[in-house]
Protein backbone atom coordinates (compact mmCIF):
# COMPACT_ATOMS: atom_id res chain seq x y z
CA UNK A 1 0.00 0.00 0.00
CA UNK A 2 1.52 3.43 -0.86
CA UNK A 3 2.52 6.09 1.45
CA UNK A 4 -0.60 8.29 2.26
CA UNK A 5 1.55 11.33 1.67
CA UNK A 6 2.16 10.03 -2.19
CA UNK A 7 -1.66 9.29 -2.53
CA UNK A 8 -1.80 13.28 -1.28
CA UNK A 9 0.70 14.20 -3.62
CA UNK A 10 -1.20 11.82 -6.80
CA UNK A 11 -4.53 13.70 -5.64
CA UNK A 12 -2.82 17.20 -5.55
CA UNK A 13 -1.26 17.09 -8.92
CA UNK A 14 -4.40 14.86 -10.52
CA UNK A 15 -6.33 18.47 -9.21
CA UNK A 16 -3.93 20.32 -11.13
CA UNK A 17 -3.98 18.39 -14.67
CA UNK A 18 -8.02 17.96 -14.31
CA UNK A 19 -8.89 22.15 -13.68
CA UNK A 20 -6.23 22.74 -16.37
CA UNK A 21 -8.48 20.31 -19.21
CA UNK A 22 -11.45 20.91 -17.70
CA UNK A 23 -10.32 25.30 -18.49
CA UNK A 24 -8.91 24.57 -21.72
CA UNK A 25 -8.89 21.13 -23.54
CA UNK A 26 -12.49 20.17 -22.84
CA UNK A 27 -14.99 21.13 -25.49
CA UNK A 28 -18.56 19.94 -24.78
CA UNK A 29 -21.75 21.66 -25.67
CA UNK A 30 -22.95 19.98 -22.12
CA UNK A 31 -20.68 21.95 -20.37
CA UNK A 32 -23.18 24.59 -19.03
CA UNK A 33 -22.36 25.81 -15.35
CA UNK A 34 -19.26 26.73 -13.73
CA UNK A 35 -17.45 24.21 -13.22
CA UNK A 36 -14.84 23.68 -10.15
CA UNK A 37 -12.85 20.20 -8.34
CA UNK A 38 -13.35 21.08 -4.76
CA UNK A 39 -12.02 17.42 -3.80
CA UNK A 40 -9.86 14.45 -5.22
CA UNK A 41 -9.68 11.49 -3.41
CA UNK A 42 -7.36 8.56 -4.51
CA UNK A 43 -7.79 5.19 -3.50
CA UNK A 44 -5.46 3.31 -1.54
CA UNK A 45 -4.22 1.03 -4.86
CA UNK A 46 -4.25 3.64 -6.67
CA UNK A 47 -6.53 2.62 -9.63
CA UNK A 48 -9.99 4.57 -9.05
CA UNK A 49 -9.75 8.57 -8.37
CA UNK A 50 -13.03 10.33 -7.25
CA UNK A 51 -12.95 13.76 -8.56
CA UNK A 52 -15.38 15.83 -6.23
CA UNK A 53 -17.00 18.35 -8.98
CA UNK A 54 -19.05 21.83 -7.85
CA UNK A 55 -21.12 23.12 -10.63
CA UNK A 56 -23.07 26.24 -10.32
CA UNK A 57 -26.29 26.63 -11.98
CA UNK A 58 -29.36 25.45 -12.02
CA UNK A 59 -30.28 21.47 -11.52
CA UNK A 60 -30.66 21.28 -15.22
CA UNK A 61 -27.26 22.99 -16.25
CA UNK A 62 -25.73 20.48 -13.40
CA UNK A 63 -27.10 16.86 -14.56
CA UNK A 64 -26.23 18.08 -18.54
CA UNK A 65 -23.13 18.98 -16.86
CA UNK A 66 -22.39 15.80 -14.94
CA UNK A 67 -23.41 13.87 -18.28
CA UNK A 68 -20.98 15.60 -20.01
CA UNK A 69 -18.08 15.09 -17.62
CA UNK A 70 -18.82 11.68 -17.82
CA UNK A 71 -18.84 11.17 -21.71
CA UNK A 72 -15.28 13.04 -20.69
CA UNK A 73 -13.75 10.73 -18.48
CA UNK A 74 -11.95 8.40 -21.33
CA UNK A 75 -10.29 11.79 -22.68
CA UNK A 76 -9.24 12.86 -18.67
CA UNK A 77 -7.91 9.69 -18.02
CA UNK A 78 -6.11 9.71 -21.48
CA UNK A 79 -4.42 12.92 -20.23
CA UNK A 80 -3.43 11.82 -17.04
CA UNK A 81 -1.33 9.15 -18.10
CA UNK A 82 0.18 11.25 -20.81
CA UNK A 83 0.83 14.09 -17.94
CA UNK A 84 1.58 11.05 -15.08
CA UNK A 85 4.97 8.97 -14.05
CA UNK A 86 2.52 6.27 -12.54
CA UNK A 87 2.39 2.74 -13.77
CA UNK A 88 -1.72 2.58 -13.99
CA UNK A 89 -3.79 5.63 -14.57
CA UNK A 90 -6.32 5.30 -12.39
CA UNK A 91 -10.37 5.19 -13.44
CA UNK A 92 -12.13 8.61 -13.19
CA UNK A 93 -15.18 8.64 -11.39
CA UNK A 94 -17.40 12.28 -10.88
CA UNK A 95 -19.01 12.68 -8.08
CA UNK A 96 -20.99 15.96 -8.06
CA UNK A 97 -20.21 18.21 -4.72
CA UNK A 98 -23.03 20.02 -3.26
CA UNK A 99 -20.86 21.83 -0.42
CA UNK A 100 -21.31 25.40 -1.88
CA UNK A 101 -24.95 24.81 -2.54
CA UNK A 102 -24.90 23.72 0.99
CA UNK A 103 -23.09 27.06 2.30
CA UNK A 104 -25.46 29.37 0.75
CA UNK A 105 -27.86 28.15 2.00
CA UNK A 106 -26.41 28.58 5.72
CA UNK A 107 -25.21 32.27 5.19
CA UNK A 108 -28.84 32.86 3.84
CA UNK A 109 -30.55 31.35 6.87
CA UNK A 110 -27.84 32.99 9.16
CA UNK A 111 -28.68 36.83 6.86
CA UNK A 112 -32.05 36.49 8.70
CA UNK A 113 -31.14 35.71 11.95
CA UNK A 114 -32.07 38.89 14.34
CA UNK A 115 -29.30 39.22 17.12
CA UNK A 116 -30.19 41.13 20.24
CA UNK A 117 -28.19 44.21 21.35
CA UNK A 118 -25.85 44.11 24.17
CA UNK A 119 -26.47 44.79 27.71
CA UNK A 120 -25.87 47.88 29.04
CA UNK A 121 -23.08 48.03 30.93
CA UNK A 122 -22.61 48.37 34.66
CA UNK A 123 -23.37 52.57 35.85
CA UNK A 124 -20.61 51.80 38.50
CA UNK A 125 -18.22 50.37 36.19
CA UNK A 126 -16.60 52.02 33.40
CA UNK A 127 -16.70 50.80 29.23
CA UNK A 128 -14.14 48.13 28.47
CA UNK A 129 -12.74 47.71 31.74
CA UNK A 130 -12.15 44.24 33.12
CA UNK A 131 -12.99 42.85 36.64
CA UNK A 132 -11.50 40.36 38.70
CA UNK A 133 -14.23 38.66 40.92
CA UNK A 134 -13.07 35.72 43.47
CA UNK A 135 -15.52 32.58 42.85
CA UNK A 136 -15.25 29.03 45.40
CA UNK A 137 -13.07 30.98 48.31
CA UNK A 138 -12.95 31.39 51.78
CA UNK A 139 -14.29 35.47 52.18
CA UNK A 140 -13.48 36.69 55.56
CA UNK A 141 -16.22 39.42 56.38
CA UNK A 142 -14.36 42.32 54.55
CA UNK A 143 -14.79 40.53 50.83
CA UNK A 144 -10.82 39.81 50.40
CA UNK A 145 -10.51 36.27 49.52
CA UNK A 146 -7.73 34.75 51.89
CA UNK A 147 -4.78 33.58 50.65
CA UNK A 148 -4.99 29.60 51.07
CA UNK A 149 -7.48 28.89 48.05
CA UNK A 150 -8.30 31.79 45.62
CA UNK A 151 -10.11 31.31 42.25
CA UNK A 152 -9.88 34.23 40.05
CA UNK A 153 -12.29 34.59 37.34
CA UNK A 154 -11.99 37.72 35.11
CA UNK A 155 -15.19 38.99 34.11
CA UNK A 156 -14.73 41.23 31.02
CA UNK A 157 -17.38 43.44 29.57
CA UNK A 158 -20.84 42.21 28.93
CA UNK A 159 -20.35 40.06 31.79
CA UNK A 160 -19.28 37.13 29.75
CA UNK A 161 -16.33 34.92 31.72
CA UNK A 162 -14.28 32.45 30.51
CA UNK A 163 -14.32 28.64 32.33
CA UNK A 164 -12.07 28.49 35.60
CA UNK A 165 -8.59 26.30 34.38
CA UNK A 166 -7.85 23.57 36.74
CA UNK A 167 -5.31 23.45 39.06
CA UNK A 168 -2.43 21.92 39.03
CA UNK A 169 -1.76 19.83 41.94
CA UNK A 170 1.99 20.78 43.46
C-alpha cells in the first residue's frame, strides 16, 4: 500500500492536470455551469480517483453537466497518463459536490437571523474595563478572599467569563 503522503501528492497534482483540461482542452456543448474540483480522493491502490465536482447553476445545467463530464472521463484519463509517471492511470469517477450549494444556503438562513443588542453596561463600572471577581473561596467578612485557596475569574465586559482552568496539583 503506498505512502498516504504520495496518494496526497497523486490527488494534488491529478487536481492540477483535471482544472487545467477541464479550463482549456475540454470542449462539450454539455458543459453549461461553472465548473470547479473542490475534492480528489485517490484510493489506496491507486486505480480509481473520485474527482469531487461543484457546478453552479441550475439542476438542469448540473445533470447536462455531470453527463458531459462523464462522456469526458476516457479523454481525462487519457491525459493523465500522458501528464503522469505512474504505472496505472487510475479510473475517473465524478461525483458531483453540493458543499457550496450547501453554504449558501447557511449564510442565507444565518442573513435572517435577528441578534439582540448588548447589555448595558454596569453605571458603576466604566466601558471596556475588566474585573477580577473571586468565585469558590474562603471570604473573611471584609470581601478579600484569603490567601490559602483563591479562584480568580476575570469577568470582562458584557459580563461574559471564561471557564475556571484547573489546578495543578503541586
Amino acid at each position: 500500500m503506498p505512502d498516504p503522503r504520495r496518494r496526497e501528492r497523486l490527488a494534488s497534482v491529478i487536481e492540477q492536470i483535471v482544472s487545467q483540461v477541464l479550463a482549456r482542452e475540454l470542449r462539450d456543448p454539455g458543459l453549461e455551469g461553472i465548473t470547479s474540483i473542490t475534492k480528489v480522493d485517490v484510493a489506496a491502490d491507486l486505480s480509481v480517483t473520485k474527482l469531487h465536482v461543484s457546478i453552479m447553476g441550475d439542476e438542469l445545467k448540473r445533470q447536462s453537466t455531470m453527463r458531459a463530464l462523464e462522456r469526458a472521463s476516457g479523454f481525462v484519463r487519457r491525459r493523465l497518463a500522458e501528464e503522469l509517471t505512474i504505472r496505472q492511470t487510475p479510473e475517473v469517477i465524478w461525483v458531483l459536490d453540493r458543499s457550496i450549494e450547501r453554504g449558501d444556503r447557511v449564510l442565507a438562513l444565518l442573513s435572517t437571523l435577528t441578534i439582540p443588542p448588548e447589555p448595558p453596561p454596569d453605571a458603576d463600572e466604566p466601558p471596556g474595563r475588566v474585573r477580577a471577581q473571586a468565585i469558590g473561596s474562603d471570604e473573611t467578612d471584609d470581601e478579600r478572599p484569603v490567601a490559602r485557596r483563591r479562584v480568580i475569574r476575570v469577568v470582562r465586559p458584557g459580563g461574559v467569563a471564561p471557564a475556571p482552568r484547573p489546578r495543578r496539583k503541586p
